[in-house]
Protein backbone atom coordinates (compact mmCIF):
# COMPACT_ATOMS: atom_id res chain seq x y z
CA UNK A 1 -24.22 -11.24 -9.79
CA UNK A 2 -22.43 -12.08 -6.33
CA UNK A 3 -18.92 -10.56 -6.64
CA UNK A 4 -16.84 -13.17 -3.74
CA UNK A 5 -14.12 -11.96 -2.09
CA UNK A 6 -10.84 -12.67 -0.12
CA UNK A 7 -9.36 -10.13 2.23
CA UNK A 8 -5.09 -10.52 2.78
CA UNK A 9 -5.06 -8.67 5.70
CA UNK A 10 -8.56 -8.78 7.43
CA UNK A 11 -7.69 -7.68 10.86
CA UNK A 12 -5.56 -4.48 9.70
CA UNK A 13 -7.14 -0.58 9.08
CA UNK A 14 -7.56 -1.88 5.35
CA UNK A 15 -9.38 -5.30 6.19
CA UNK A 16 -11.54 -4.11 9.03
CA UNK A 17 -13.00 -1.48 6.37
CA UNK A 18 -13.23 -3.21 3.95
CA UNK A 19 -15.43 -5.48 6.43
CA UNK A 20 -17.79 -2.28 7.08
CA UNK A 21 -18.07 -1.81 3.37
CA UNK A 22 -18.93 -5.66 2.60
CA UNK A 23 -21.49 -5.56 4.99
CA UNK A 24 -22.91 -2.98 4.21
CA UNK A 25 -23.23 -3.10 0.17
CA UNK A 26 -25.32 -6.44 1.28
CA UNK A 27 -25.94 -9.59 -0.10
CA UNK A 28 -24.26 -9.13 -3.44
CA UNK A 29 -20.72 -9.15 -1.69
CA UNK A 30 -20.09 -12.46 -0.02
CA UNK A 31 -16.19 -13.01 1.82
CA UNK A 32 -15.04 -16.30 0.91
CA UNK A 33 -11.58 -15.84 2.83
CA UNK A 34 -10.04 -13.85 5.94
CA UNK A 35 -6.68 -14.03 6.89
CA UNK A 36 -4.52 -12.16 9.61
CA UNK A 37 -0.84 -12.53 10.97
CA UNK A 38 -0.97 -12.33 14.53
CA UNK A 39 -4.57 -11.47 15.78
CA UNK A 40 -6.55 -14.56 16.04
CA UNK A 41 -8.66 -13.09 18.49
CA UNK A 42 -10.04 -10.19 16.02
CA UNK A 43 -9.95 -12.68 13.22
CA UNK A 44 -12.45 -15.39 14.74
CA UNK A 45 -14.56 -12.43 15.82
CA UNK A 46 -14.75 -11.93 11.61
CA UNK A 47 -15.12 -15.53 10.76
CA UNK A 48 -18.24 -16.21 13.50
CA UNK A 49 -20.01 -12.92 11.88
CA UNK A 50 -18.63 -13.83 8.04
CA UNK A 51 -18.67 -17.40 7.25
CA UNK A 52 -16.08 -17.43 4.86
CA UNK A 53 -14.97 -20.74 3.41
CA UNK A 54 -11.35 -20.01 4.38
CA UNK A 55 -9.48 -18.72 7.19
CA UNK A 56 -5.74 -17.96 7.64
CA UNK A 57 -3.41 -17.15 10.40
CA UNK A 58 0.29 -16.53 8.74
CA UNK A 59 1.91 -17.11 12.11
CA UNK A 60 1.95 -20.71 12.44
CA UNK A 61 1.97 -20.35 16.56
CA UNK A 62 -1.08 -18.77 15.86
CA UNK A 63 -2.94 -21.62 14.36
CA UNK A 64 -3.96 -23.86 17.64
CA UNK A 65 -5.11 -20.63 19.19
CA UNK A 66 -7.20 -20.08 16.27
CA UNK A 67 -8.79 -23.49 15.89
CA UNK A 68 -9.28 -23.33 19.47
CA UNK A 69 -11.59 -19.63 19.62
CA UNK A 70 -13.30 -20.92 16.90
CA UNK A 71 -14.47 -24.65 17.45
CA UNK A 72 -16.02 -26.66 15.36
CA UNK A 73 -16.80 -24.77 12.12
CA UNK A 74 -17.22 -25.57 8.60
CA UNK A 75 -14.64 -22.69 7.50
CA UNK A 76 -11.45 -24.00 6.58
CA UNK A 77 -8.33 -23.02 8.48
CA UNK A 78 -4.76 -23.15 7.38
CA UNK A 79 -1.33 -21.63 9.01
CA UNK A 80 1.56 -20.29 7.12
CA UNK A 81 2.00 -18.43 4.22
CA UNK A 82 1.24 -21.27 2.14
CA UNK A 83 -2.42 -20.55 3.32
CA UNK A 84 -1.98 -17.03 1.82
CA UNK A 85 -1.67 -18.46 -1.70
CA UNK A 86 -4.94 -20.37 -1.21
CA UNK A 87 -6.71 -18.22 -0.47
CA UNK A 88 -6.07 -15.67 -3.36
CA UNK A 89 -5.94 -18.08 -5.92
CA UNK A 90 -9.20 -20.45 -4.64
CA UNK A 91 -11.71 -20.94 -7.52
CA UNK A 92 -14.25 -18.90 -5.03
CA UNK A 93 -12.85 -16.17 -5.18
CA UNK A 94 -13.15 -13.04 -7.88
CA UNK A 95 -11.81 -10.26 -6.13
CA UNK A 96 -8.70 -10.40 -3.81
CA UNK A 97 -8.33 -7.43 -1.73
CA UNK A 98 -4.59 -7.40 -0.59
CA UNK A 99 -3.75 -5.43 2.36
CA UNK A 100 -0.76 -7.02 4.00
CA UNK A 101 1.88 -4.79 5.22
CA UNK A 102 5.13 -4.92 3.95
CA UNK A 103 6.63 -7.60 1.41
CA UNK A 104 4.79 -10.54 3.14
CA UNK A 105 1.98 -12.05 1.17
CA UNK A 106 3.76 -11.25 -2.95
CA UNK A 107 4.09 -15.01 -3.90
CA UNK A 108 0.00 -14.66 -2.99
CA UNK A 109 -0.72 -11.73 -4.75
CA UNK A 110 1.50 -12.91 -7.90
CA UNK A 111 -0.73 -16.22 -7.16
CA UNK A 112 -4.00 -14.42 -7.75
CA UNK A 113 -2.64 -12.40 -10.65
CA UNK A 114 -1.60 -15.76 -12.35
CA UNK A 115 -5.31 -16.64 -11.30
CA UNK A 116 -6.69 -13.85 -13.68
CA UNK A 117 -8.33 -12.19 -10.59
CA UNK A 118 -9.34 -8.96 -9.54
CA UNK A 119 -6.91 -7.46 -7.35
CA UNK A 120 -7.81 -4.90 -5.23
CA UNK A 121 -4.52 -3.68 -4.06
CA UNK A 122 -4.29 -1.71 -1.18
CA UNK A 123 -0.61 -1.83 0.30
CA UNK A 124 1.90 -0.12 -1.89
CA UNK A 125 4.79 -3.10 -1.45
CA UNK A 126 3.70 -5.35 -4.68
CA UNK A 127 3.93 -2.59 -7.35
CA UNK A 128 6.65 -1.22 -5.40
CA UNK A 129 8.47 -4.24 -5.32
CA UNK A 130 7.72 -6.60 -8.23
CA UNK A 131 5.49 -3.83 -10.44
CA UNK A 132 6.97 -5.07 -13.55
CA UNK A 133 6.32 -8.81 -13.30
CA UNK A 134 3.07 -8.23 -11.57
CA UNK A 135 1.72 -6.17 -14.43
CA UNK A 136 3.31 -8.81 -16.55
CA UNK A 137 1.45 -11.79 -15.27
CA UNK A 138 -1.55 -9.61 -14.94
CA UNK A 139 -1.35 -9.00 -18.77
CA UNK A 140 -1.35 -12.36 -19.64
CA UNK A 141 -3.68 -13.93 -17.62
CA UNK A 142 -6.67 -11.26 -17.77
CA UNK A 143 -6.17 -10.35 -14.21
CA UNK A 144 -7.46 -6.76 -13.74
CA UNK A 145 -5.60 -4.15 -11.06
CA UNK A 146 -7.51 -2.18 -9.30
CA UNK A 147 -5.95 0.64 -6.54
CA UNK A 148 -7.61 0.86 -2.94
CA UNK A 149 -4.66 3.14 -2.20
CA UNK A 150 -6.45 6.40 -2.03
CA UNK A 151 -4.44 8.36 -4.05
CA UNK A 152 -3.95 5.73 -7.05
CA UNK A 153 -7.56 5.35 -6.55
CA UNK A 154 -8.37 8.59 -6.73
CA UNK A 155 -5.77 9.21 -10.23
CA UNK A 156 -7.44 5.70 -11.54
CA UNK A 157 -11.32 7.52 -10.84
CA UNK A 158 -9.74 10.38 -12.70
CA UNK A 159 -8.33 8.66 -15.52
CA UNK A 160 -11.98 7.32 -16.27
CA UNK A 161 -12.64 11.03 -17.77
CA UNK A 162 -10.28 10.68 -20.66
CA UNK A 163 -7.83 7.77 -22.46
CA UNK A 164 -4.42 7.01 -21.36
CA UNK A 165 -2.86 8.12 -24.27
CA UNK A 166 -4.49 11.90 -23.43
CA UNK A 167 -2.69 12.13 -20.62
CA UNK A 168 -0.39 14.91 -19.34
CA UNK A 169 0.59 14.40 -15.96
CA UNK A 170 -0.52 12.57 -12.74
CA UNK A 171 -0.48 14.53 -9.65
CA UNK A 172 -0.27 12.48 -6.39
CA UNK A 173 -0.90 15.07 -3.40
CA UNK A 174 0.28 14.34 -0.42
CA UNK A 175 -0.18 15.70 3.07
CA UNK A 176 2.99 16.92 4.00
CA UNK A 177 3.31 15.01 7.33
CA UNK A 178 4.04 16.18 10.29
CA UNK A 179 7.09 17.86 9.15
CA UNK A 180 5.75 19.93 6.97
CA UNK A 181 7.35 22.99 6.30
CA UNK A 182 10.42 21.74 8.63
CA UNK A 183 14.17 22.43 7.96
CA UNK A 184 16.66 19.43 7.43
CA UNK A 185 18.50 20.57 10.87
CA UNK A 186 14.91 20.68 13.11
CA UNK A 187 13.34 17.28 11.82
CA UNK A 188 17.26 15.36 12.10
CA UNK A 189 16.52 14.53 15.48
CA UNK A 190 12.86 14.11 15.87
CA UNK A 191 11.72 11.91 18.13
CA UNK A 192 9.73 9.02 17.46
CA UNK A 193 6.06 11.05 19.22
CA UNK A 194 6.80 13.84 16.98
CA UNK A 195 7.16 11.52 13.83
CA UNK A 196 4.13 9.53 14.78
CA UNK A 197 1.52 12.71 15.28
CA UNK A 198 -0.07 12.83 11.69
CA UNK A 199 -2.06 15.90 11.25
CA UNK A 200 -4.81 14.14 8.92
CA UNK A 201 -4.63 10.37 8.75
CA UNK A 202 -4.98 7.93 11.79
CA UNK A 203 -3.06 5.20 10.19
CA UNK A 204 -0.44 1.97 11.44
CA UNK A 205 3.26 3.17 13.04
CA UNK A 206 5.00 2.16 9.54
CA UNK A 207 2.70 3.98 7.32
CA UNK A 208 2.84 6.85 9.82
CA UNK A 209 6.46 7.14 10.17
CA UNK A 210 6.98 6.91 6.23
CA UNK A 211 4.58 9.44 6.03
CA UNK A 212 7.02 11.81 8.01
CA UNK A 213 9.89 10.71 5.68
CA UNK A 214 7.70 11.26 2.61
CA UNK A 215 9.04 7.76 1.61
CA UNK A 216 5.11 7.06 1.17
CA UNK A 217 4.84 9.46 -1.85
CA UNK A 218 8.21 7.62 -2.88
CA UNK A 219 6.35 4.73 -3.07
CA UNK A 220 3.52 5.95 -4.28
CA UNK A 221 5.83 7.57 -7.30
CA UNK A 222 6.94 3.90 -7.85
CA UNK A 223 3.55 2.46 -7.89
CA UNK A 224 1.63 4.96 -9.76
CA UNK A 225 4.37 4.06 -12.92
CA UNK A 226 3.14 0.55 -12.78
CA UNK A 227 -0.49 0.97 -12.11
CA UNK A 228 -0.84 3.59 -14.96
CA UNK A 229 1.89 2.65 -17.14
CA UNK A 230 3.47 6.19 -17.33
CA UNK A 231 7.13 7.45 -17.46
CA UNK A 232 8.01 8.78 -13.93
CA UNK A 233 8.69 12.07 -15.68
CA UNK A 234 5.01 12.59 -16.01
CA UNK A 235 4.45 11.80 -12.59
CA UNK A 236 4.88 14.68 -9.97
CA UNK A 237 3.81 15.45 -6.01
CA UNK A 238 2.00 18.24 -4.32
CA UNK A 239 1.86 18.76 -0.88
CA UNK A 240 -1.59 19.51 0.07
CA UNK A 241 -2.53 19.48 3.99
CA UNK A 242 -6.28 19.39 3.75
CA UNK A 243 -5.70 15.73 2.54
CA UNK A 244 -9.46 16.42 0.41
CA UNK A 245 -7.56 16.32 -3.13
CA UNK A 246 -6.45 12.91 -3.28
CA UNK A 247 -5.03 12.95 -6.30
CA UNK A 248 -5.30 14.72 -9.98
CA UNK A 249 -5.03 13.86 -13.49
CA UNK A 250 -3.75 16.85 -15.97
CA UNK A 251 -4.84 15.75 -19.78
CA UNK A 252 -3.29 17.01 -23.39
CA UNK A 253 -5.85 20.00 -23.51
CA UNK A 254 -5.13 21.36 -19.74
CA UNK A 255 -8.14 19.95 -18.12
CA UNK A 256 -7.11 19.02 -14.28
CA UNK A 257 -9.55 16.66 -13.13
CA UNK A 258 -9.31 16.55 -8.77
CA UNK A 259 -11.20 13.30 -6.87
CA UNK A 260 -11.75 14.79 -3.49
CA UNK A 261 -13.50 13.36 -0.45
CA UNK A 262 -13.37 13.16 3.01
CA UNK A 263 -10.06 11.40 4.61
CA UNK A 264 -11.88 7.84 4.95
CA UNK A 265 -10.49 5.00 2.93
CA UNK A 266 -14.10 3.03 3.13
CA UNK A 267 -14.52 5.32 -0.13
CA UNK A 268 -11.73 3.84 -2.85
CA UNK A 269 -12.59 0.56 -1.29
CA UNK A 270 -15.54 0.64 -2.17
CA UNK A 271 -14.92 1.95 -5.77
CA UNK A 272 -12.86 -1.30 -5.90
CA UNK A 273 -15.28 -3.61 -5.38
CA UNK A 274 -18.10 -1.88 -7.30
CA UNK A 275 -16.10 -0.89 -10.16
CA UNK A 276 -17.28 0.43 -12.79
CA UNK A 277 -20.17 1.10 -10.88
CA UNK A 278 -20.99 3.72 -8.03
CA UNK A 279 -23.61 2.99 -5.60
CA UNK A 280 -24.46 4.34 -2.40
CA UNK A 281 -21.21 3.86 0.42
CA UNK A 282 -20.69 4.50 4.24
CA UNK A 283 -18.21 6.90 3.53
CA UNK A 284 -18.30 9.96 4.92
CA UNK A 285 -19.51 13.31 2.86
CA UNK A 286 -17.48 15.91 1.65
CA UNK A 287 -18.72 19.95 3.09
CA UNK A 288 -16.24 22.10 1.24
CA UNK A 289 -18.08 24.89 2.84
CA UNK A 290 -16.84 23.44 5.86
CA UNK A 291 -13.32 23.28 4.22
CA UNK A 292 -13.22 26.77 3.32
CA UNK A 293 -10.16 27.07 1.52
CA UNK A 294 -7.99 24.28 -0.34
CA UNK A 295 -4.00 25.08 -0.48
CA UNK A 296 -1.27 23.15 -2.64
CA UNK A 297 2.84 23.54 -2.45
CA UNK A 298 5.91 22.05 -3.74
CA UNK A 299 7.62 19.64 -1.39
CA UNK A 300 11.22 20.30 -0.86
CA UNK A 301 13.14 17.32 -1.60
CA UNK A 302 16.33 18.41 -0.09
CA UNK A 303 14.69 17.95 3.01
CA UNK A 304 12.35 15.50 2.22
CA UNK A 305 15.36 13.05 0.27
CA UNK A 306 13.53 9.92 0.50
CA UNK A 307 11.23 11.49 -2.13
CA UNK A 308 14.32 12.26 -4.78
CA UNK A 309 15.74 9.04 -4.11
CA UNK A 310 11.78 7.91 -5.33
CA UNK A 311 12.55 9.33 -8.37
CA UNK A 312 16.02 8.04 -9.55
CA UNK A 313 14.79 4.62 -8.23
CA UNK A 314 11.86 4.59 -10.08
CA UNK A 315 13.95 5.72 -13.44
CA UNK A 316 16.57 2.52 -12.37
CA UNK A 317 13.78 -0.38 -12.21
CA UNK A 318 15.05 -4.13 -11.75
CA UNK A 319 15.54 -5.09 -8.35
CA UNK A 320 16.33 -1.38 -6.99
CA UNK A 321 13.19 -0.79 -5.43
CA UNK A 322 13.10 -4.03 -3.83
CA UNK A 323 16.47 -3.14 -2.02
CA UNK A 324 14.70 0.54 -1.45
CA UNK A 325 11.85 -0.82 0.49
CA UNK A 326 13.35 -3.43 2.03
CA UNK A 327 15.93 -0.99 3.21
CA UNK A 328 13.23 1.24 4.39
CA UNK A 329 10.95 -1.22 6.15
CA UNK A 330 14.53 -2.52 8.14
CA UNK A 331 14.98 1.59 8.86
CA UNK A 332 12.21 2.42 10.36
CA UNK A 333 11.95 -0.66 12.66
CA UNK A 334 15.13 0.70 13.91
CA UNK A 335 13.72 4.00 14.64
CA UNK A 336 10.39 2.62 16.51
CA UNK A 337 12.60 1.08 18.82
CA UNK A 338 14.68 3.55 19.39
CA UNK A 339 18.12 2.36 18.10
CA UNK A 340 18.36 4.92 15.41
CA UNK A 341 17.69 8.35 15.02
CA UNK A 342 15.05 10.11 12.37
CA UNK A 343 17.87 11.13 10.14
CA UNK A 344 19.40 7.68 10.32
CA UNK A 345 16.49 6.10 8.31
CA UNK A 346 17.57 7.91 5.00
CA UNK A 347 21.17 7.36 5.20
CA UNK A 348 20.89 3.79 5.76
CA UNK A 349 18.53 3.59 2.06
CA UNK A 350 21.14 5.64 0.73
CA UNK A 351 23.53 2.98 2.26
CA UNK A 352 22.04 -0.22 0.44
CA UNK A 353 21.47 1.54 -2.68
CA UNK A 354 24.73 2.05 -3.12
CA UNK A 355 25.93 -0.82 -2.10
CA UNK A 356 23.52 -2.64 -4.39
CA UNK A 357 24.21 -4.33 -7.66
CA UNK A 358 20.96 -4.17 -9.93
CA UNK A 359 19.31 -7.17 -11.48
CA UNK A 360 16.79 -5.85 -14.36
CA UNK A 361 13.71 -7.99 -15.43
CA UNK A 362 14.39 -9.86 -12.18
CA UNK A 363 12.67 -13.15 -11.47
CA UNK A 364 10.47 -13.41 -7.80
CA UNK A 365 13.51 -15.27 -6.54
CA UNK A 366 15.57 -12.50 -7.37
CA UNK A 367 13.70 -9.80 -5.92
CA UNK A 368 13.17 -11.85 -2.92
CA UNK A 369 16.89 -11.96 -2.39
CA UNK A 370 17.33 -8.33 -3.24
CA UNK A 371 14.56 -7.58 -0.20
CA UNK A 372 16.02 -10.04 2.22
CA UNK A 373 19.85 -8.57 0.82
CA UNK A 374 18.50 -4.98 2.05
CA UNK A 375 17.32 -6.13 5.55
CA UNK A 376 21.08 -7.91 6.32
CA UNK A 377 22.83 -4.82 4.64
CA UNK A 378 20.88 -1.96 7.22
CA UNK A 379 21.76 -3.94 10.19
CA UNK A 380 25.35 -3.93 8.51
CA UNK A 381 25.03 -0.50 8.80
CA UNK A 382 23.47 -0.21 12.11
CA UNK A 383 26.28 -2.70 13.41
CA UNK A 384 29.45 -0.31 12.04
CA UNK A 385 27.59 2.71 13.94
CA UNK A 386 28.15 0.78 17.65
CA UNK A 387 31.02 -0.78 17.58
């Protein structure tokens, strides 16, 4: 049976994998839609080799260049973020895999929940953001979630070993950073080379930089509660360097059960689409010979506060973590271009949160407003700090 697919994000780390994967699991896995932000160069490339029946470029400046590398083509081709929306929710489609960065691109994945697809969710944003309505809708249309984050991916292969009810604990591992081990007073001031040099992963600036925070295990804390419907008190971090442990499940009887693999996210996509089978993948094999030795520690989240705040966020629901990503995403633009220091990025979360009045079982609209209430509150804060 041809499983079709539609790819938010095509021309990203995610999408361009996921590619690699489609084509090479064959003729069983057809793209029905592609859509990018700003690279229309990258994303014609995809729709020449492709075909799909439906092509977007969110940045509407982007849309003459698009219809111009492509030509005459039977693919359809819309601009905006209204294209977004039809593309996860077309007929054609069974599986949406949703890899846009950031908030952009909810009102399409809440689109394709309401559909009853598949979603393959890659980017941590919609469960971060909107986890309770998403599951919500999800529930009562049929719509199945499936992580492509490689740590949810690798608790959700885990969790196939035992019911939900039988579990203990979820362990999301994480790989420290490149501040691992660091003091509060040496990281403070790290410069934007230092907080981009990732000992493991070769991933986007954001990602990167929220790796160095640890506000991607925050996230990931947030997510995980959603996906796996689990208090957060059950859910708990280890820092592991080797990044081979991607995650673990800990049942009732004190069986840990580890999915490890090589650092290459063409795996848990894969598992994605082929769910609930396995078949033969591009990823790349695990040696643990080669490995030698596997460590695990506690992270300290004195240093590491973005992680704490994870927690209590988490344990607040409503619109908070709307206002804590938002916050975040404002922050670290900030730091990438140089108008705030390391440091800076954690006060200013602290900053909105504060500042922030929650809304519980919050509406779209709501949690829109919360995110776009976040953004205007950091440069509030950035603002007091020059004049």
């Amino acid at each position: 049976m041809t499983k079709r697919i539609a790819i938010l994000g095509s021309t990203g780390s995610i999408g361009t994998n996921a590619l690699k994967v489609i084509d090479a699991l064959g003729a069983e896995y057809k793209v029905i839609a592609l859509t990018a932000h700003n690279n229309a160069e990258l994303l014609a490339e995809q729709v020449r080799k492709f075909k799909p029946k439906i092509a977007v470029i969110t940045n509407p400046e982007k849309l003459n260049t698009l219809k111009k590398l492509l030509g005459p083509v039977k693919t359809e081709i819309y601009g905006g973020d209204k294209g977004l929306s039809i593309a996860a929710s077309s007929e054609d489609v069974d599986i949406v895999i949703a890899a846009v960065v950031g908030a952009a691109g909810l009102e399409a994945i809440l689109s394709a929940a309401k559909a009853g697809k598949i979603l393959a969710i890659a980017n941590k944003e919609p469960l971060v953001i909107a986890g309770e309505l998403l599951t919500k809708i999800a529930k009562q249309s049929g719509a199945k979630i499936l992580p492509v984050d490689s740590e949810h991916s690798a608790v959700f292969q885990a969790m196939q070993s035992g019911n939900a009810d039988e579990v203990n604990r979820i362990i999301l591992t994480a790989s420290g950073g490149p501040f691992r081990g660091a003091t509060a007073e040496q990281i403070q001031n790290a410069t934007i080379e230092q907080a981009l040099a990732h000992p493991t992963w070769n991933m986007g600036k954001k990602i990167t930089i929220d790796s160095a925070t640890m506000m991607n295990k925050a996230l990931e804390i947030i997510e995980a509660k959603w996906l796996f419907d689990v208090p957060v008190e059950k859910i708990e971090v280890l820092v592991h360097p080797e990044s081979i442990v991607h995650s673990m499940v800990e049942f009732v009887d004190g069986s840990i059960i580890a999915q490890m693999s090589e650092p290459d996210m063409c795996l848990p996509i894969q598992y994605a689409l082929t769910f609930p089978k396995r078949v033969k993948g591009i990823a790349n094999r695990l040696r643990l010979e080669e490995i030698g030795s596997l460590t695990f520690e506690k992270p300290d989240m004195e240093v590491f506060k973005a992680l704490k705040i994870g927690y209590e966020v988490s344990k607040t629901g409503g619109t908070a973590a709307a206002v804590f990503n938002a916050a975040n995403e404002a922050a670290v633009k900030e730091f990438l271009e140089g108008k705030i220091k390391f440091v800076n990025i954690v006060e200013i979360i602290e900053y909105c949160l504060a500042k922030h009045k929650v809304k519980t079982e919050a509406t779209l609209e709501e949690l829109i407003l919360a995110d776009n209430w976040a953004r205007n509150e950091a440069k509030e804060w950035l603002m007091s700090k020059t004049v």
